[in-house]
N, C-alpha and C. Protein backbone atom coordinates (compact mmCIF):
# COMPACT_ATOMS: atom_id res chain seq x y z
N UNK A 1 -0.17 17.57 11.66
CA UNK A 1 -0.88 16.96 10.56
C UNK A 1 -1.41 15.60 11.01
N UNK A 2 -2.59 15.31 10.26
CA UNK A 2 -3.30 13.95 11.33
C UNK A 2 -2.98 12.90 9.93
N UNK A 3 -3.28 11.76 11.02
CA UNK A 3 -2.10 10.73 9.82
C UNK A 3 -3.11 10.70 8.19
N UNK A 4 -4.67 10.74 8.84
CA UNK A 4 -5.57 10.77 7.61
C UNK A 4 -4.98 11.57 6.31
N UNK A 5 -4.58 12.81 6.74
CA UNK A 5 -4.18 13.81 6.04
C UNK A 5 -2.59 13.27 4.85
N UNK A 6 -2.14 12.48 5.91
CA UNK A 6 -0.68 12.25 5.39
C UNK A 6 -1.06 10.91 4.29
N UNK A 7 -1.96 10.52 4.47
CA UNK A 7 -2.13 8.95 3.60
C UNK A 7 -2.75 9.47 2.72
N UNK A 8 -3.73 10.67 2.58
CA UNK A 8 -4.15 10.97 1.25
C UNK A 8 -3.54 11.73 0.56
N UNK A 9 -2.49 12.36 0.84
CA UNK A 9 -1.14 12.49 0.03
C UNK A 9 -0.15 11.13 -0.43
N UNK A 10 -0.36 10.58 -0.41
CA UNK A 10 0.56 9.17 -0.57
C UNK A 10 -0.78 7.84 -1.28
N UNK A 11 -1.64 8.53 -1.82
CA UNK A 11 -2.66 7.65 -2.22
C UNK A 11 -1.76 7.13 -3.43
N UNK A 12 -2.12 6.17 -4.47
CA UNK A 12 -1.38 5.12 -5.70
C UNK A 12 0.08 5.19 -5.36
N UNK A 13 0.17 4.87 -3.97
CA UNK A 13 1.54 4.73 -3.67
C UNK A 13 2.09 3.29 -3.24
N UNK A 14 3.01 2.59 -3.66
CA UNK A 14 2.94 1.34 -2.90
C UNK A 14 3.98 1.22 -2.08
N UNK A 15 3.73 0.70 -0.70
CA UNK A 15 4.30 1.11 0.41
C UNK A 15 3.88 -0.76 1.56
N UNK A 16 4.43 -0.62 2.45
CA UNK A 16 4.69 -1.21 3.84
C UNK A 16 3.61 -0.60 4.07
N UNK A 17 2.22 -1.76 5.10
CA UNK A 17 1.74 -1.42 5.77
C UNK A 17 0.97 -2.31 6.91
N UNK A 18 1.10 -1.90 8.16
CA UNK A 18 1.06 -2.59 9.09
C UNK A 18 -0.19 -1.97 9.95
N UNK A 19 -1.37 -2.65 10.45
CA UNK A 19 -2.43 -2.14 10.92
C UNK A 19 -2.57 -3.25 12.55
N UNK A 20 -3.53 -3.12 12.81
CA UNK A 20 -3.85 -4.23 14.50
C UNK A 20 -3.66 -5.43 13.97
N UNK A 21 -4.53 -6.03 13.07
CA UNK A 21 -4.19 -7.13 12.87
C UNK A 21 -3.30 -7.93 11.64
N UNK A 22 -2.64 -7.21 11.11
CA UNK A 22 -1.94 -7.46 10.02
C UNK A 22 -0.71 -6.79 9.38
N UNK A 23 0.02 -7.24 8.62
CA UNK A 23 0.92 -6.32 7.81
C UNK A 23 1.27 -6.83 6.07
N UNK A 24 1.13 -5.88 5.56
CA UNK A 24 1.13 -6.67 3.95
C UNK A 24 2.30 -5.47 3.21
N UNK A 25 2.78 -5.83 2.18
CA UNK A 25 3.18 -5.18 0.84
C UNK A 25 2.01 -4.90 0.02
N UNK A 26 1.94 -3.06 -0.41
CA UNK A 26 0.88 -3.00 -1.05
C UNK A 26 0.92 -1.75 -1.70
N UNK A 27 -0.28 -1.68 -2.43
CA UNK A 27 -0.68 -0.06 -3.11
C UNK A 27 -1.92 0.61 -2.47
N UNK A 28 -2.04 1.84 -2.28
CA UNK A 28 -3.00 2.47 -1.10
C UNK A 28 -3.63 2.93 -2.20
N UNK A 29 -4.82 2.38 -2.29
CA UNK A 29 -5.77 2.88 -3.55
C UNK A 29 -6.63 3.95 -3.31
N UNK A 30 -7.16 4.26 -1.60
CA UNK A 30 -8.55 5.25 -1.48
C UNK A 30 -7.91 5.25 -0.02
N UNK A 31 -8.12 6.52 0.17
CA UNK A 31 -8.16 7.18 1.38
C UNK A 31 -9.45 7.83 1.97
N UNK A 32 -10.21 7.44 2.56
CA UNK A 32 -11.23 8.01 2.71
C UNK A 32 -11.54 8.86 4.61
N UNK A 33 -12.54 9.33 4.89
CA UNK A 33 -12.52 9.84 6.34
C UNK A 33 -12.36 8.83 7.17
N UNK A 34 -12.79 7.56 6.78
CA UNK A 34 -13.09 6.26 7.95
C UNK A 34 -12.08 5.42 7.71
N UNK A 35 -11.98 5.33 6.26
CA UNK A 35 -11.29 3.95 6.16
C UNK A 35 -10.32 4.04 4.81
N UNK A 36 -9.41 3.16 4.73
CA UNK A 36 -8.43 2.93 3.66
C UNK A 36 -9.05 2.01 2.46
N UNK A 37 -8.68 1.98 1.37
CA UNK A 37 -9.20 0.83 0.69
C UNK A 37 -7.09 0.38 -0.09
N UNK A 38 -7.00 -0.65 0.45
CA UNK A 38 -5.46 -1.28 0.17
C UNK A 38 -5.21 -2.03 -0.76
N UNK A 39 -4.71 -2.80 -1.71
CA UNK A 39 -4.60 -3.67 -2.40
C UNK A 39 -3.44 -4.37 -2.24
N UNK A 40 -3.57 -5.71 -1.34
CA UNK A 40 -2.42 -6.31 -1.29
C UNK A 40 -1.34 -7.26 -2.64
N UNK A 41 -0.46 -6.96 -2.24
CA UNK A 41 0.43 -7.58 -3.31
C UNK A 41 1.40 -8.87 -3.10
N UNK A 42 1.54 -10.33 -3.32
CA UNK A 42 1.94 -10.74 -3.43
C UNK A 42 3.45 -11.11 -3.74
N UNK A 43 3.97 -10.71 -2.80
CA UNK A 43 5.70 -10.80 -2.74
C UNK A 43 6.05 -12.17 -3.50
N UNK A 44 5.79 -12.98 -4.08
CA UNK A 44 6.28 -14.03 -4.53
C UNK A 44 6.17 -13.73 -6.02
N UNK A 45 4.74 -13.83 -6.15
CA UNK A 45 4.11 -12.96 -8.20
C UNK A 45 4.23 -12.09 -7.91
N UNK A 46 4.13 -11.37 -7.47
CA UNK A 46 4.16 -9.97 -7.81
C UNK A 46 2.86 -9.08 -8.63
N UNK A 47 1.63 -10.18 -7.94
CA UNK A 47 0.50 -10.01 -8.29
C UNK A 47 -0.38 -9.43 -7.38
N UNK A 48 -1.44 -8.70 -7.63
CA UNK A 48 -2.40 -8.25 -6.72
C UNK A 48 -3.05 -9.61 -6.14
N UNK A 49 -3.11 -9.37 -4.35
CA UNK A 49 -3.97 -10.62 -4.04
C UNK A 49 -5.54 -10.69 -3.57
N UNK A 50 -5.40 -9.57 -3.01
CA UNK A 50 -6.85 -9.34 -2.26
C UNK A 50 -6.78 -7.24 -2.51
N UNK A 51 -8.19 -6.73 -2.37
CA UNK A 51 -8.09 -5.43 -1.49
C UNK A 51 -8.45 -5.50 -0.27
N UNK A 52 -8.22 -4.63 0.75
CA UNK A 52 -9.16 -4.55 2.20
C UNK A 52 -9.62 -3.17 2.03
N UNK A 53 -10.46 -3.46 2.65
CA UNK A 53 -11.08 -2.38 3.65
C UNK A 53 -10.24 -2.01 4.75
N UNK A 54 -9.40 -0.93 5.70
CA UNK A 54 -9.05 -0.83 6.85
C UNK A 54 -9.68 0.27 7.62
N UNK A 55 -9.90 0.19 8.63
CA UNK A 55 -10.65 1.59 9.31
C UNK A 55 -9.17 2.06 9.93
N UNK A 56 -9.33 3.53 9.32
CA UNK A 56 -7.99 4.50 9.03
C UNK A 56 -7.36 4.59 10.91
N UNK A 57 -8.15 3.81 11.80
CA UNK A 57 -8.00 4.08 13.40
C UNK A 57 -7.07 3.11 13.61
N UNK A 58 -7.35 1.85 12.75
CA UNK A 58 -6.32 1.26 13.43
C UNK A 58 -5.00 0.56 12.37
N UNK A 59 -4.62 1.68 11.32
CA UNK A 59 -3.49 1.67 11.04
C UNK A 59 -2.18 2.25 11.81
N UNK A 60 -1.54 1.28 11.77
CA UNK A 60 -0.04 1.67 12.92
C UNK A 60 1.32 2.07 12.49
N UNK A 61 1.56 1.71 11.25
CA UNK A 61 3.15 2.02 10.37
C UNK A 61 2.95 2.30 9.14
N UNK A 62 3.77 2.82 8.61
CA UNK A 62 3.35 3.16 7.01
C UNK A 62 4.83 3.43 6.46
N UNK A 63 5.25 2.60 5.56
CA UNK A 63 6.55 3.01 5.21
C UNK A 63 6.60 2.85 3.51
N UNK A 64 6.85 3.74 3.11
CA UNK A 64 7.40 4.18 1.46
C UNK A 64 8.74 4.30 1.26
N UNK A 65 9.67 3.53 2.26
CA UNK A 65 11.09 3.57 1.31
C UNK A 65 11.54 2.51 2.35
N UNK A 66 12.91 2.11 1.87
CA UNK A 66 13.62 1.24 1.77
C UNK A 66 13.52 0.21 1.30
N UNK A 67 14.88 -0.82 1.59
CA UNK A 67 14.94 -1.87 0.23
C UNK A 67 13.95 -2.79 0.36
N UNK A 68 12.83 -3.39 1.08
CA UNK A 68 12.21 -3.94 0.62
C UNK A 68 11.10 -3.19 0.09
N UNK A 69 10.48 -2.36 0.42
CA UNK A 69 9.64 -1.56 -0.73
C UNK A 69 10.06 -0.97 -1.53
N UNK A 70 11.21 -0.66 -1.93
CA UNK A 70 12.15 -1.12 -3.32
C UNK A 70 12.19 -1.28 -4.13
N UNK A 71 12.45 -2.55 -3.84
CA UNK A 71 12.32 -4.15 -4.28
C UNK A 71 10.87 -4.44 -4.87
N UNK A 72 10.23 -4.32 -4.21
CA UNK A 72 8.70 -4.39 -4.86
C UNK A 72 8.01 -3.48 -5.67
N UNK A 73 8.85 -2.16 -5.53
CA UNK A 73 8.06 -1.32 -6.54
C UNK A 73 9.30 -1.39 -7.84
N UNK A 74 10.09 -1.82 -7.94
CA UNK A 74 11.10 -2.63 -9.17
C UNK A 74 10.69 -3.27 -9.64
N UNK A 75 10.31 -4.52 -8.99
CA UNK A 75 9.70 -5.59 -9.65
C UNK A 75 8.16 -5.47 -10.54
N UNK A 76 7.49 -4.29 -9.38
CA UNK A 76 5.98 -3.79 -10.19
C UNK A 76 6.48 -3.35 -11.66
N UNK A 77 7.36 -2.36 -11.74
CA UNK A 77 7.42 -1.50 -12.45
C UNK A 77 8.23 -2.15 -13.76
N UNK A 78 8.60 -3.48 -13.63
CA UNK A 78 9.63 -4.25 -14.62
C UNK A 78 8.41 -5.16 -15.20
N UNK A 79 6.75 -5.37 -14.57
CA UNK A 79 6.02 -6.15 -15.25
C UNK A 79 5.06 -5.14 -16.31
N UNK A 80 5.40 -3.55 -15.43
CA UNK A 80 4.10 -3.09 -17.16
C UNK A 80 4.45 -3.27 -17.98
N UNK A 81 4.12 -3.05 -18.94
CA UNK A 81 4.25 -2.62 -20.17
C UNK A 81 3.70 -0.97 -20.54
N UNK A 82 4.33 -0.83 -21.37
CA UNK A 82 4.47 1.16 -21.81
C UNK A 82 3.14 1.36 -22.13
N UNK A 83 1.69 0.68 -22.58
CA UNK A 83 0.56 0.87 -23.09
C UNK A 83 -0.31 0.85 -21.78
N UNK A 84 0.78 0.67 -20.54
CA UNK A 84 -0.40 0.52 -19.39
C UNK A 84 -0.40 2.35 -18.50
């Protein structure tokens, strides 16, 4: 299975992710043939900070569990509210 394949199964997922030049806490909004569209999240608020663009070539790690992505999808999930 090619990793493209595996990230668009895991799309509105928020996860660890680490590419060439970076690594953030985030939610994987679009998976597309070329490129990712990411929305980084702010470990401190617990706010959205930026989205990127990533070209899907040079993502390197991708992780959806353990305690610090967790931790962050706890904390997401303790700011909705039930009308969202």
């Amino acid at each position: 299975m090619r990793m493209l394949e595996k990230l668009k199964d895991l799309e509105q997922q928020y996860m660890f992710l680490r590419w060439v030049s970076g690594n953030e806490y985030g939610k994987l909004e679009f998976v597309g043939d070329d490129f990712i569209e990411f929305k980084v999240i702010d470990v401190d608020s617990m706010e959205y900070r930026e989205t990127l663009i990533i070209n899907s070539q040079l993502v390197l790690e991708v992780a959806i569990g353990g305690a610090d992505v967790s931790r962050v999808v706890a904390e997401i999930s303790s700011q909705l509210s039930f009308g969202e």
